[in-house]
N, C-alpha and C. Protein backbone atom coordinates (compact mmCIF):
# COMPACT_ATOMS: atom_id res chain seq x y z
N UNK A 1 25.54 -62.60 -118.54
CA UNK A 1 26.81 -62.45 -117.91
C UNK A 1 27.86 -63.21 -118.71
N UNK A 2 29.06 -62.86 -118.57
CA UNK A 2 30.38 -63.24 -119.47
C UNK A 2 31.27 -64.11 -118.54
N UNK A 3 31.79 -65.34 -118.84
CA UNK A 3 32.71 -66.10 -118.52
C UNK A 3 33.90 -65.40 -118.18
N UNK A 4 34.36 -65.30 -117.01
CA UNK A 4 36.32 -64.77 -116.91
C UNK A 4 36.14 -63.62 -116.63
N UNK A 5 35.04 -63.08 -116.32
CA UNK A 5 34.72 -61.35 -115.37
C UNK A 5 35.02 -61.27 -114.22
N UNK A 6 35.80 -60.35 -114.10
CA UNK A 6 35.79 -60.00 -112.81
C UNK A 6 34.49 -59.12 -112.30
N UNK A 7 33.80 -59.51 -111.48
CA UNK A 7 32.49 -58.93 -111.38
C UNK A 7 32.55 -58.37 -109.98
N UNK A 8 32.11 -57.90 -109.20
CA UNK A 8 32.50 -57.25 -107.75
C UNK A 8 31.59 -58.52 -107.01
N UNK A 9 31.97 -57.68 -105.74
CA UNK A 9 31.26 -58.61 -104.55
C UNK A 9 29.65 -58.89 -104.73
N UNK A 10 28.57 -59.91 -104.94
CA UNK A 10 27.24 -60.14 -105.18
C UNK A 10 26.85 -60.29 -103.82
N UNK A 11 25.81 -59.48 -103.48
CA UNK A 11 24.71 -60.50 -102.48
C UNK A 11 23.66 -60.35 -102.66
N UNK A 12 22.69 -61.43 -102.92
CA UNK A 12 21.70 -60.83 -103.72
C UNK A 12 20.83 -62.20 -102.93
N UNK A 13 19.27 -61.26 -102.36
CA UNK A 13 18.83 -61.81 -101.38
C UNK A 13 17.06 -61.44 -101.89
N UNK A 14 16.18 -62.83 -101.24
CA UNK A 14 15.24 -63.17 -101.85
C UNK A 14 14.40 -63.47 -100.39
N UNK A 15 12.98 -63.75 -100.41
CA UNK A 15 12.13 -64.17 -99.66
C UNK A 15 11.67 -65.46 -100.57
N UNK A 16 11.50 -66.59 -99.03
CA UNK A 16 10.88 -67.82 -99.74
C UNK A 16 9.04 -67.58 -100.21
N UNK A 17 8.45 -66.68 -99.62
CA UNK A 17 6.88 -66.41 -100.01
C UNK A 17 6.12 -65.53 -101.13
N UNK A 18 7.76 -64.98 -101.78
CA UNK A 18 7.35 -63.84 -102.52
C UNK A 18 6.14 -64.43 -103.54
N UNK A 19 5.36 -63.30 -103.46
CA UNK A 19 4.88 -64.21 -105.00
C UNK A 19 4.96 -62.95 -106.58
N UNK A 20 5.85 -63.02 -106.23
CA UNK A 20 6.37 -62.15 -107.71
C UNK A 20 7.75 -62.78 -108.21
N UNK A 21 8.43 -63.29 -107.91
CA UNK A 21 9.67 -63.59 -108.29
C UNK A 21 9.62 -64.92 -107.70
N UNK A 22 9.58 -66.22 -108.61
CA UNK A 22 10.07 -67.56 -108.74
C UNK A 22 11.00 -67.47 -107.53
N UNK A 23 11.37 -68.23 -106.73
CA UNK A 23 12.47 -68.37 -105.49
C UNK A 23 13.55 -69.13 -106.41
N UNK A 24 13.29 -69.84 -107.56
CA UNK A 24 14.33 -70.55 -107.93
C UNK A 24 14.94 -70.08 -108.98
N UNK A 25 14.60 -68.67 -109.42
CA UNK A 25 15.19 -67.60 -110.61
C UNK A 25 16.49 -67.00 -109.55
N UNK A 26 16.33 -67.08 -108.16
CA UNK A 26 17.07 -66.47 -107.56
C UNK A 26 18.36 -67.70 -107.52
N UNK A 27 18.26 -68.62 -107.25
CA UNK A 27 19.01 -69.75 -107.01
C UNK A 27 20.05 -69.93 -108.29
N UNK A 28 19.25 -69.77 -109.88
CA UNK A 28 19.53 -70.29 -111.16
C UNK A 28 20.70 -68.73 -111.09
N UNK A 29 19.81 -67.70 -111.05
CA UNK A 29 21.04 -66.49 -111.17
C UNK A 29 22.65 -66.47 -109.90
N UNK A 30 22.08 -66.79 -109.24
CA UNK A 30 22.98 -66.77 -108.31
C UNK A 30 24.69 -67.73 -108.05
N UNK A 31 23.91 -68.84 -108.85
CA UNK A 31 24.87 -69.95 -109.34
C UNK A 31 25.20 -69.79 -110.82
N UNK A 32 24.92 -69.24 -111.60
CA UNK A 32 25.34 -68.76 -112.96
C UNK A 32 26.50 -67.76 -112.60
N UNK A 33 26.33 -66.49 -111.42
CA UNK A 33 27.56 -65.74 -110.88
C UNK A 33 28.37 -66.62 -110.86
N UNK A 34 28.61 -67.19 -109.86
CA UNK A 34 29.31 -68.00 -109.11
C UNK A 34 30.50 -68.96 -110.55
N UNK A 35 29.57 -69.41 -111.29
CA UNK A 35 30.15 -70.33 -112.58
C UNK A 35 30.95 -69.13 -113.17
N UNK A 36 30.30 -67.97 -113.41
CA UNK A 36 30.98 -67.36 -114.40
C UNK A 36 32.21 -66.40 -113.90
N UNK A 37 32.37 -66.34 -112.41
CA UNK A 37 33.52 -65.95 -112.01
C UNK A 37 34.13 -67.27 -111.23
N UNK A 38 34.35 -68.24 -111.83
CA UNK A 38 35.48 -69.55 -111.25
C UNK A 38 36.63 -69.35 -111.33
N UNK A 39 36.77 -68.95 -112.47
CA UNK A 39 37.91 -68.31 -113.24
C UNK A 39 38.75 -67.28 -113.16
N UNK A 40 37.97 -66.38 -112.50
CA UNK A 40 38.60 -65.00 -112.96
C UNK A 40 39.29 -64.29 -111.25
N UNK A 41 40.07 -64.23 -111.81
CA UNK A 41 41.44 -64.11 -110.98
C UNK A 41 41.01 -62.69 -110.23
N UNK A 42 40.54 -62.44 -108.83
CA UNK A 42 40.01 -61.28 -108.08
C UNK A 42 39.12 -60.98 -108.11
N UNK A 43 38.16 -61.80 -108.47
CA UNK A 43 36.42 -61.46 -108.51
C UNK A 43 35.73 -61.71 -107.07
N UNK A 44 34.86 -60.61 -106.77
CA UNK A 44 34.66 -60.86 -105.84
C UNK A 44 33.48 -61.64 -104.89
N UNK A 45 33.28 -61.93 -104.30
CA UNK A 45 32.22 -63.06 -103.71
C UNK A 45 30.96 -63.26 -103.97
N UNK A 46 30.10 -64.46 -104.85
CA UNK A 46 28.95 -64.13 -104.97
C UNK A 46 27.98 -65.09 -103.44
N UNK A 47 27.37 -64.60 -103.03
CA UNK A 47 26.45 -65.24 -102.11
C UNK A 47 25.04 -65.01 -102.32
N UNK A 48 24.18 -65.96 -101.65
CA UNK A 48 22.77 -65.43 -101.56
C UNK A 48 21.97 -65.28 -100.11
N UNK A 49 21.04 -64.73 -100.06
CA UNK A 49 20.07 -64.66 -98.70
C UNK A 49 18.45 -65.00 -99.00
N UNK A 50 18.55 -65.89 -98.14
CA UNK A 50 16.78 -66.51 -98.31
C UNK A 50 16.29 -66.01 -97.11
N UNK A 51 15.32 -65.22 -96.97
CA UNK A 51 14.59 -64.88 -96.09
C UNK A 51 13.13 -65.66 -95.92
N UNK A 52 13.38 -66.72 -94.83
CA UNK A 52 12.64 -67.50 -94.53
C UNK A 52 10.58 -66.93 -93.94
N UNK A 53 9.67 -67.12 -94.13
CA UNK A 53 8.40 -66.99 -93.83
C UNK A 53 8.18 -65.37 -94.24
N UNK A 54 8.72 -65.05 -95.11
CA UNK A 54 8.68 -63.87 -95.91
C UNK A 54 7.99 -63.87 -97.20
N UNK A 55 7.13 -62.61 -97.61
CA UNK A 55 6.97 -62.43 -99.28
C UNK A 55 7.62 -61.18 -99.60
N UNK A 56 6.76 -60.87 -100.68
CA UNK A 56 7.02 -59.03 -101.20
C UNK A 56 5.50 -58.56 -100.72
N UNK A 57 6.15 -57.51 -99.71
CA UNK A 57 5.03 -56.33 -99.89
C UNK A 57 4.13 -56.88 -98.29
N UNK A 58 2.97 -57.21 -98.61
CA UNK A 58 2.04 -57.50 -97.36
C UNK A 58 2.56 -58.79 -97.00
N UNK A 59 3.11 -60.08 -98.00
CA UNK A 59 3.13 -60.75 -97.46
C UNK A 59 4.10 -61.07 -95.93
N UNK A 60 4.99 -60.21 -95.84
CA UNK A 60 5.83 -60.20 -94.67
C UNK A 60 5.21 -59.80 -93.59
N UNK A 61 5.61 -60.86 -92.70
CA UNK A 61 4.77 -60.37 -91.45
C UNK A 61 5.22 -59.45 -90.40
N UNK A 62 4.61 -58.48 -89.59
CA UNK A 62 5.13 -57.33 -88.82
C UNK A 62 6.43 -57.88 -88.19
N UNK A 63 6.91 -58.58 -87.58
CA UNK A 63 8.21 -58.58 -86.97
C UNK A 63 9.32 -58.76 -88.24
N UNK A 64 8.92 -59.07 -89.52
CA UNK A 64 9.69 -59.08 -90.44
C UNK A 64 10.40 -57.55 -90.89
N UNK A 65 9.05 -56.76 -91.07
CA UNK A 65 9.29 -55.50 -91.33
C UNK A 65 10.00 -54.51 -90.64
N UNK A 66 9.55 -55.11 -88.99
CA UNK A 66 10.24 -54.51 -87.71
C UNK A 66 12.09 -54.69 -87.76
N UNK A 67 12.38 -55.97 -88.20
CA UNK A 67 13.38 -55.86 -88.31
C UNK A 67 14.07 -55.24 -89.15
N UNK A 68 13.65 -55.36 -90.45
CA UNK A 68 14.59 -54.88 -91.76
C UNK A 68 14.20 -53.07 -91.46
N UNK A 69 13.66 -52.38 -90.83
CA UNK A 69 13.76 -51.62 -90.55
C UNK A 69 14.42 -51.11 -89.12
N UNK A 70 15.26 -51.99 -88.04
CA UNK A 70 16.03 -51.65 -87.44
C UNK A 70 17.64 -51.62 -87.88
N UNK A 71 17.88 -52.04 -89.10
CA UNK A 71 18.74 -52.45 -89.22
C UNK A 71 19.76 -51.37 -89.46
């Protein structure tokens, strides 16, 4: 990513159990957004989502799934 971008709105959301993706690759990218639009005049919001007692795939447990599928 480039310093002084205007980059659009980020939300970019993770499970703390995954076991495929580091939880803290999500953290390192997420705050690298954030740095690299300080600057830039109308960029839009970067945030993140930790989805607590969650993984990828089986590790989520049925009321997990229940939800992200009512949504």
């Amino acid at each position: 990513m480039k310093l002084n971008v205007k980059y659009p709105a980020i939300f970019a959301t993770t499970e703390d159990h995954d076991d495929r993706v580091y939880l803290a690759h999500s953290f390192k990218s997420t705050a690298a957004l954030q740095v690299a639009t300080a600057d830039a005049t109308g960029s839009g919001p970067v945030f993140i989502r930790i989805e607590t007692h969650a993984g990828y795939g089986a590790g989520k447990p049925t009321s997990k799934l229940i939800d992200e599928s009512a949504r």
